[in-house]
PDB file of N, CA and C in Angstrom:
ATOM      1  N   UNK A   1      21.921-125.458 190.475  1.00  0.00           N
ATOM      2  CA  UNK A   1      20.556-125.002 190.388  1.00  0.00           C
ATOM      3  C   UNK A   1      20.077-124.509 191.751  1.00  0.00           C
ATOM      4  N   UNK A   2      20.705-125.502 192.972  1.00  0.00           N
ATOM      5  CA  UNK A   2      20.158-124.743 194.213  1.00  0.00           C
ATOM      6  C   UNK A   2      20.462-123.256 194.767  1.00  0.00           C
ATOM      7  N   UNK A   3      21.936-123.510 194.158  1.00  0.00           N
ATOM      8  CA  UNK A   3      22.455-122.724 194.511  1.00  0.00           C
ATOM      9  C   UNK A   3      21.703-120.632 194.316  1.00  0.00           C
ATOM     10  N   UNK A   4      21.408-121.319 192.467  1.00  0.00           N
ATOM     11  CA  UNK A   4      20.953-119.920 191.645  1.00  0.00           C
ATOM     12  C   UNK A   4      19.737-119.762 192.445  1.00  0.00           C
ATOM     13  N   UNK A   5      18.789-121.178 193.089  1.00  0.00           N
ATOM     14  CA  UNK A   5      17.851-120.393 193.747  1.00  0.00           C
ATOM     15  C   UNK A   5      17.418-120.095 194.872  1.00  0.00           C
ATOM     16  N   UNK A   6      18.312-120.182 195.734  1.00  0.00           N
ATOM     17  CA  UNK A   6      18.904-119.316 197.014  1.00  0.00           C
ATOM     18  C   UNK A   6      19.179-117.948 197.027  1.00  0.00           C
ATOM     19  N   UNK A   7      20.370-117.723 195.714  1.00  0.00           N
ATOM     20  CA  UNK A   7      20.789-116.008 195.573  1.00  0.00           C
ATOM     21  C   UNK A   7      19.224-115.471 195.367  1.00  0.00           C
ATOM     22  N   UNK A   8      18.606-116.127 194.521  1.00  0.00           N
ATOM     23  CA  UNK A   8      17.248-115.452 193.623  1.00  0.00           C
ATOM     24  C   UNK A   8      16.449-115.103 195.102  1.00  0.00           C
ATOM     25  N   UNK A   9      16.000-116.378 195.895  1.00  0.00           N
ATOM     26  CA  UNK A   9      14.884-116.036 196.940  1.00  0.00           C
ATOM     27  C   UNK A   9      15.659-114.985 198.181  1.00  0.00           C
ATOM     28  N   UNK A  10      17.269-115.184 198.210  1.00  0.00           N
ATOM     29  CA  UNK A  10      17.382-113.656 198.982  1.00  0.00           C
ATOM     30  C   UNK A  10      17.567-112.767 198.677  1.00  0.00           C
ATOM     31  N   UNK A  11      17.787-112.411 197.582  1.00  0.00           N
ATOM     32  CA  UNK A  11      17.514-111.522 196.772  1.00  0.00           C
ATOM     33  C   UNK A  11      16.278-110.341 196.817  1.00  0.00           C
ATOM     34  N   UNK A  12      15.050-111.668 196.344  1.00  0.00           N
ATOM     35  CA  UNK A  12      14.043-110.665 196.723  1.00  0.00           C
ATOM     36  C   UNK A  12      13.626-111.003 198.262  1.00  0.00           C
ATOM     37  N   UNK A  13      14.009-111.251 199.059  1.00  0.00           N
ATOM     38  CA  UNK A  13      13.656-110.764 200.627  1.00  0.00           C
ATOM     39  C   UNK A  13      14.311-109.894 200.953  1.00  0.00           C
ATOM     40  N   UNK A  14      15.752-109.662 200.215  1.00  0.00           N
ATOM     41  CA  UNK A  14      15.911-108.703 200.734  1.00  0.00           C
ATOM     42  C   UNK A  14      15.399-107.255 199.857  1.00  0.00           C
ATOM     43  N   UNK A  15      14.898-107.780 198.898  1.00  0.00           N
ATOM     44  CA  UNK A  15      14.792-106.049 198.443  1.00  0.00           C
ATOM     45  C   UNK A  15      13.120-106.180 199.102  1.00  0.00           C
ATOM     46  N   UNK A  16      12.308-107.020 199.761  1.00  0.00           N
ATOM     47  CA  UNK A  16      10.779-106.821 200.089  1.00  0.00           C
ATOM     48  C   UNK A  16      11.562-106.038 201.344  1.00  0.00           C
ATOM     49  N   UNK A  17      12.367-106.329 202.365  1.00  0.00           N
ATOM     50  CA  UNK A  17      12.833-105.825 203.785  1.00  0.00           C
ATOM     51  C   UNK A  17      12.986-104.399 203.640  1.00  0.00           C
ATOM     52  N   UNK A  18      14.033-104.301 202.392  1.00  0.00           N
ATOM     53  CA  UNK A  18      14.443-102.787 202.162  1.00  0.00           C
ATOM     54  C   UNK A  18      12.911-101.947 201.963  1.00  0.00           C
ATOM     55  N   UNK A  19      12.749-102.781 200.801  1.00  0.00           N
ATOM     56  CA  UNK A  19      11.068-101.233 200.439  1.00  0.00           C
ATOM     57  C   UNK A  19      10.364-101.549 201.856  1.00  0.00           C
ATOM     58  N   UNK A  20       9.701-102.439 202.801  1.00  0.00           N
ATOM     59  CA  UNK A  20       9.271-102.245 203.781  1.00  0.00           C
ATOM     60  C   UNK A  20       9.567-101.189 204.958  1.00  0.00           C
ATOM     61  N   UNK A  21      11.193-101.377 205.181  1.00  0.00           N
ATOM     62  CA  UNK A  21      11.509-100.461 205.692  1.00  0.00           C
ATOM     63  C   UNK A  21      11.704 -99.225 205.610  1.00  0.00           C
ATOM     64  N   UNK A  22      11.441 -98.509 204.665  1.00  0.00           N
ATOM     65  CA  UNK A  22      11.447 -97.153 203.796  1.00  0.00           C
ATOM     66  C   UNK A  22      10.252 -97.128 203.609  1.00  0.00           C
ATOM     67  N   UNK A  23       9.074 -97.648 203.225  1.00  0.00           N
ATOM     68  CA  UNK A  23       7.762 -97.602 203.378  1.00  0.00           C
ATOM     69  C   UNK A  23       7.242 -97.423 205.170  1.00  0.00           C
ATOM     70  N   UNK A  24       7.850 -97.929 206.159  1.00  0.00           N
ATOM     71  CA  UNK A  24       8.081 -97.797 207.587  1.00  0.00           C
ATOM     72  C   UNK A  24       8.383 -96.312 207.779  1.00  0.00           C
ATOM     73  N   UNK A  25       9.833 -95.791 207.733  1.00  0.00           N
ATOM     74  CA  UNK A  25      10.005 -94.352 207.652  1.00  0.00           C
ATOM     75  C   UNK A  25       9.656 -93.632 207.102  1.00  0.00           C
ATOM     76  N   UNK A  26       8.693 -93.808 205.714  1.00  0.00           N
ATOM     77  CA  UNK A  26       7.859 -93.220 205.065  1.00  0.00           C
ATOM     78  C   UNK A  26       7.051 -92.380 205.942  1.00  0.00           C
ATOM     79  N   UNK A  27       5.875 -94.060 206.317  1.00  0.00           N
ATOM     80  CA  UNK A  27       4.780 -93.704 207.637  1.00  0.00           C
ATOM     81  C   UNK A  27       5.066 -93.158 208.536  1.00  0.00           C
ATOM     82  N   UNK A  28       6.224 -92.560 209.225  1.00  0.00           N
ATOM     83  CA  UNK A  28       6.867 -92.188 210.544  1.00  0.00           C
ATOM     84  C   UNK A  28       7.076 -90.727 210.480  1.00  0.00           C
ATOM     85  N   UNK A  29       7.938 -90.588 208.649  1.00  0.00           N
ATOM     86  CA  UNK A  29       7.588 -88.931 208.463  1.00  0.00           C
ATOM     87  C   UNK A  29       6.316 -88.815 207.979  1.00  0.00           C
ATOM     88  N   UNK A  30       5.530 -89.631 207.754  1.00  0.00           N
ATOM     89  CA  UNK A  30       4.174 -88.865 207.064  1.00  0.00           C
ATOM     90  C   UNK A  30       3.110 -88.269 208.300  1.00  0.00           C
ATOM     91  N   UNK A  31       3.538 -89.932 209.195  1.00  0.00           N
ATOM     92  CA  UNK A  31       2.699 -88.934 210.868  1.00  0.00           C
ATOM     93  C   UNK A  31       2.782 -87.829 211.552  1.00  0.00           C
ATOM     94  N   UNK A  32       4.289 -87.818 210.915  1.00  0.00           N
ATOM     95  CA  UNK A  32       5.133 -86.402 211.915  1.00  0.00           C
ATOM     96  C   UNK A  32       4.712 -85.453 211.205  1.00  0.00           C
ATOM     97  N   UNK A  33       4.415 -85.103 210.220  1.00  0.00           N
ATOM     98  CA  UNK A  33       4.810 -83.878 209.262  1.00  0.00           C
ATOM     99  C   UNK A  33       3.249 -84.009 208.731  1.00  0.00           C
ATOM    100  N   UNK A  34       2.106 -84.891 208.513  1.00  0.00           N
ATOM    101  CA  UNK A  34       0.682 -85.165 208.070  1.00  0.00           C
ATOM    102  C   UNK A  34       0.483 -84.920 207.080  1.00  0.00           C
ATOM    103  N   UNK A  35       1.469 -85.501 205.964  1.00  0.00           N
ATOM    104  CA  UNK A  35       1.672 -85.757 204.811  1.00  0.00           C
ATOM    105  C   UNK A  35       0.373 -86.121 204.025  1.00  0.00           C
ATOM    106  N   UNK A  36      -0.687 -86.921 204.299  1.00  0.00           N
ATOM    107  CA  UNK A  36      -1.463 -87.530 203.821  1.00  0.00           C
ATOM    108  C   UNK A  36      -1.213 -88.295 203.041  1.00  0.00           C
ATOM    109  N   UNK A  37      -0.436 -89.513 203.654  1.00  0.00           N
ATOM    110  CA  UNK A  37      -0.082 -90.687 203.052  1.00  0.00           C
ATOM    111  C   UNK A  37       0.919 -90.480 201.546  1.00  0.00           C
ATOM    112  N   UNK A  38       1.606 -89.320 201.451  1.00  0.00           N
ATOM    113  CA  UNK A  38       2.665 -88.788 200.840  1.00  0.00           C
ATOM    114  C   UNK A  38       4.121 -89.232 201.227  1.00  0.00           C
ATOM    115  N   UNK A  39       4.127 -89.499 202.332  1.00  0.00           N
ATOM    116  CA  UNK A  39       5.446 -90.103 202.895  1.00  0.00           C
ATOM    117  C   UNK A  39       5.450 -91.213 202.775  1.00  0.00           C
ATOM    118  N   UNK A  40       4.808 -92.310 202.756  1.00  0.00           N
ATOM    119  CA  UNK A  40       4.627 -93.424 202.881  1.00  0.00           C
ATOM    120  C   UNK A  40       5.154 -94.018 200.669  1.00  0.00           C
ATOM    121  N   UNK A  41       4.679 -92.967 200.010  1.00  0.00           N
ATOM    122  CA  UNK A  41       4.471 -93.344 198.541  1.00  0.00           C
ATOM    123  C   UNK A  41       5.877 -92.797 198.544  1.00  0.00           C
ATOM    124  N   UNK A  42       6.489 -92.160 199.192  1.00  0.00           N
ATOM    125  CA  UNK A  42       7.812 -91.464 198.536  1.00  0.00           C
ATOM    126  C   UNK A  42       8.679 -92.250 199.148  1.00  0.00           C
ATOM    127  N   UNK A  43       8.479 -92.807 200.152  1.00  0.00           N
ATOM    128  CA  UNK A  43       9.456 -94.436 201.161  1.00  0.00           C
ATOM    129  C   UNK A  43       9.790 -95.347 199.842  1.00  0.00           C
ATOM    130  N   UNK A  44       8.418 -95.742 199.227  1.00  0.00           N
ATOM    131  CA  UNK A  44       8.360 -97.002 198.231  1.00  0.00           C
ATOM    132  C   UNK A  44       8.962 -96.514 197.058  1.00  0.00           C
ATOM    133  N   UNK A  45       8.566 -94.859 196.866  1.00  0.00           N
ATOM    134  CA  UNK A  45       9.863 -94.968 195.469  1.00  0.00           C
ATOM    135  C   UNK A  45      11.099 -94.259 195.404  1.00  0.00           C
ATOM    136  N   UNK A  46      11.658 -94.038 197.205  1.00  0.00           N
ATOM    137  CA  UNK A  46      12.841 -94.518 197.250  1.00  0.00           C
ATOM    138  C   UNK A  46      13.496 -95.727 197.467  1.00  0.00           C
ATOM    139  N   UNK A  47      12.699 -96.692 198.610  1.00  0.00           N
ATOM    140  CA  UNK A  47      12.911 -97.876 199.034  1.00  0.00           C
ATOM    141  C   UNK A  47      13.631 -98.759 198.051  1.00  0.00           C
ATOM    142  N   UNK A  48      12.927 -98.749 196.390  1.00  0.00           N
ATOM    143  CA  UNK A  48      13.002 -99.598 195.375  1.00  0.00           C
ATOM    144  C   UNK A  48      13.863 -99.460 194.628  1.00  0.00           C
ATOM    145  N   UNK A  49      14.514 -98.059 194.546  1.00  0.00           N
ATOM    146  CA  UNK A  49      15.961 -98.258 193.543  1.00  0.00           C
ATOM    147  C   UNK A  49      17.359 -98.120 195.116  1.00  0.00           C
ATOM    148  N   UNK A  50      17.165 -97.879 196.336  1.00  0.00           N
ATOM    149  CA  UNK A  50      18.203 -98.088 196.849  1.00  0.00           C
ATOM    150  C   UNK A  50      18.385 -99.837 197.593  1.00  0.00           C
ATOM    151  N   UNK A  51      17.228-100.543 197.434  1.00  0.00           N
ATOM    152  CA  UNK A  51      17.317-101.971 197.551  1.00  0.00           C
ATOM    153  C   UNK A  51      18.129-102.562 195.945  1.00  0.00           C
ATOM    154  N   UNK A  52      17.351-101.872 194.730  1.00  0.00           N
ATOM    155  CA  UNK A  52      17.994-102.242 193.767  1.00  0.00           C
ATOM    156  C   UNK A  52      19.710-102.197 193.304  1.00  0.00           C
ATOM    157  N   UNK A  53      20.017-101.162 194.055  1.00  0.00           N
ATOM    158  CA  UNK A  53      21.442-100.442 193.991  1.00  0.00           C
ATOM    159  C   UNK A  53      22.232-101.536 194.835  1.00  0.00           C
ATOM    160  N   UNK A  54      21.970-101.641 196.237  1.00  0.00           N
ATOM    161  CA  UNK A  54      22.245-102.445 197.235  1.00  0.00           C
ATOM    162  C   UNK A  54      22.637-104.100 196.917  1.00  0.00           C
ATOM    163  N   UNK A  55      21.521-104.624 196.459  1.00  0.00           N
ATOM    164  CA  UNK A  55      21.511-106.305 195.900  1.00  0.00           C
ATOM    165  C   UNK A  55      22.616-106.033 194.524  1.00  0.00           C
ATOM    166  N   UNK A  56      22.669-104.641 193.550  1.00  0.00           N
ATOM    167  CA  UNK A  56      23.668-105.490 192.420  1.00  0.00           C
ATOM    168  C   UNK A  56      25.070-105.270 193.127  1.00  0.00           C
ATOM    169  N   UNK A  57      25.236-104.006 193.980  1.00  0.00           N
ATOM    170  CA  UNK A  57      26.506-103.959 194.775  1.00  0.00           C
ATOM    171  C   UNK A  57      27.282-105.376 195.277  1.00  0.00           C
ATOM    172  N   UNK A  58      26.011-105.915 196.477  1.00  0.00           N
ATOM    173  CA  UNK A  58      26.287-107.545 196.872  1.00  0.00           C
ATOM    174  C   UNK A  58      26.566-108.663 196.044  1.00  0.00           C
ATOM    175  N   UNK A  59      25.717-108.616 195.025  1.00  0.00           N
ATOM    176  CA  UNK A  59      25.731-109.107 194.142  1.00  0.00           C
ATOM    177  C   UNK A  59      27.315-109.388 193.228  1.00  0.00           C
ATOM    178  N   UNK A  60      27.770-108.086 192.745  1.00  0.00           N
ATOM    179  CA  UNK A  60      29.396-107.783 192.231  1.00  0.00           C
ATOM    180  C   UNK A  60      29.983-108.125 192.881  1.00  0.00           C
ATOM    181  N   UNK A  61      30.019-107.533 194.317  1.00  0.00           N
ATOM    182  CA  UNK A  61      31.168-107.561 195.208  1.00  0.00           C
ATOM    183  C   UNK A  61      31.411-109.294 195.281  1.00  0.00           C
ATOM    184  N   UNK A  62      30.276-110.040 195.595  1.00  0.00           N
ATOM    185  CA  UNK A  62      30.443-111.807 195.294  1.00  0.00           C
ATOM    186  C   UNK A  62      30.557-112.485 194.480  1.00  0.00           C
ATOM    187  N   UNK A  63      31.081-111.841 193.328  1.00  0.00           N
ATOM    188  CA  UNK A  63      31.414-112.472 192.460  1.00  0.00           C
ATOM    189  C   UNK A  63      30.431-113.483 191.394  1.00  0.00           C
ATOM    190  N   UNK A  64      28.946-112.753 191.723  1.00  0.00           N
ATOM    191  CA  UNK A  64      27.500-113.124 191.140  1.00  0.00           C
ATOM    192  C   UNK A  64      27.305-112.898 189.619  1.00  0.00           C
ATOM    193  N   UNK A  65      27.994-111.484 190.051  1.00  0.00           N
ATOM    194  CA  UNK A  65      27.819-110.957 188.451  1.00  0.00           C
ATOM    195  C   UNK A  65      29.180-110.548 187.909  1.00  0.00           C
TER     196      UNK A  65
END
């Protein structure tokens, strides 16, 4: 049981790190380029399926799933 909820809580830290950080470079091209907060929304809905992609990869590769 501890175990399942260890994978679970890094799991989602790591997918909050990933969309943060793509929400980060979001803001970085949106300053550069004055997107109007367009870069920042297109960070979060890339951020969220390449964190998603990422965790089931880790996930397989360990023998999770």
């Amino acid at each position: 049981m501890w175990k399942a909820f260890s994978v679970l809580t890094g799991v989602g830290i790591y997918i909050a790190v990933v969309i943060f950080i793509c929400l980060y470079l979001g803001g970085l091209v949106d300053d550069y380029l004055a997107l109007n907060g367009k870069g920042r929304i297109i960070g979060i809905i890339l951020g969220f399926p390449i964190a998603v992609y990422s965790v089931y990869r880790q996930l397989k590769n360990g023998g999770v799933i």
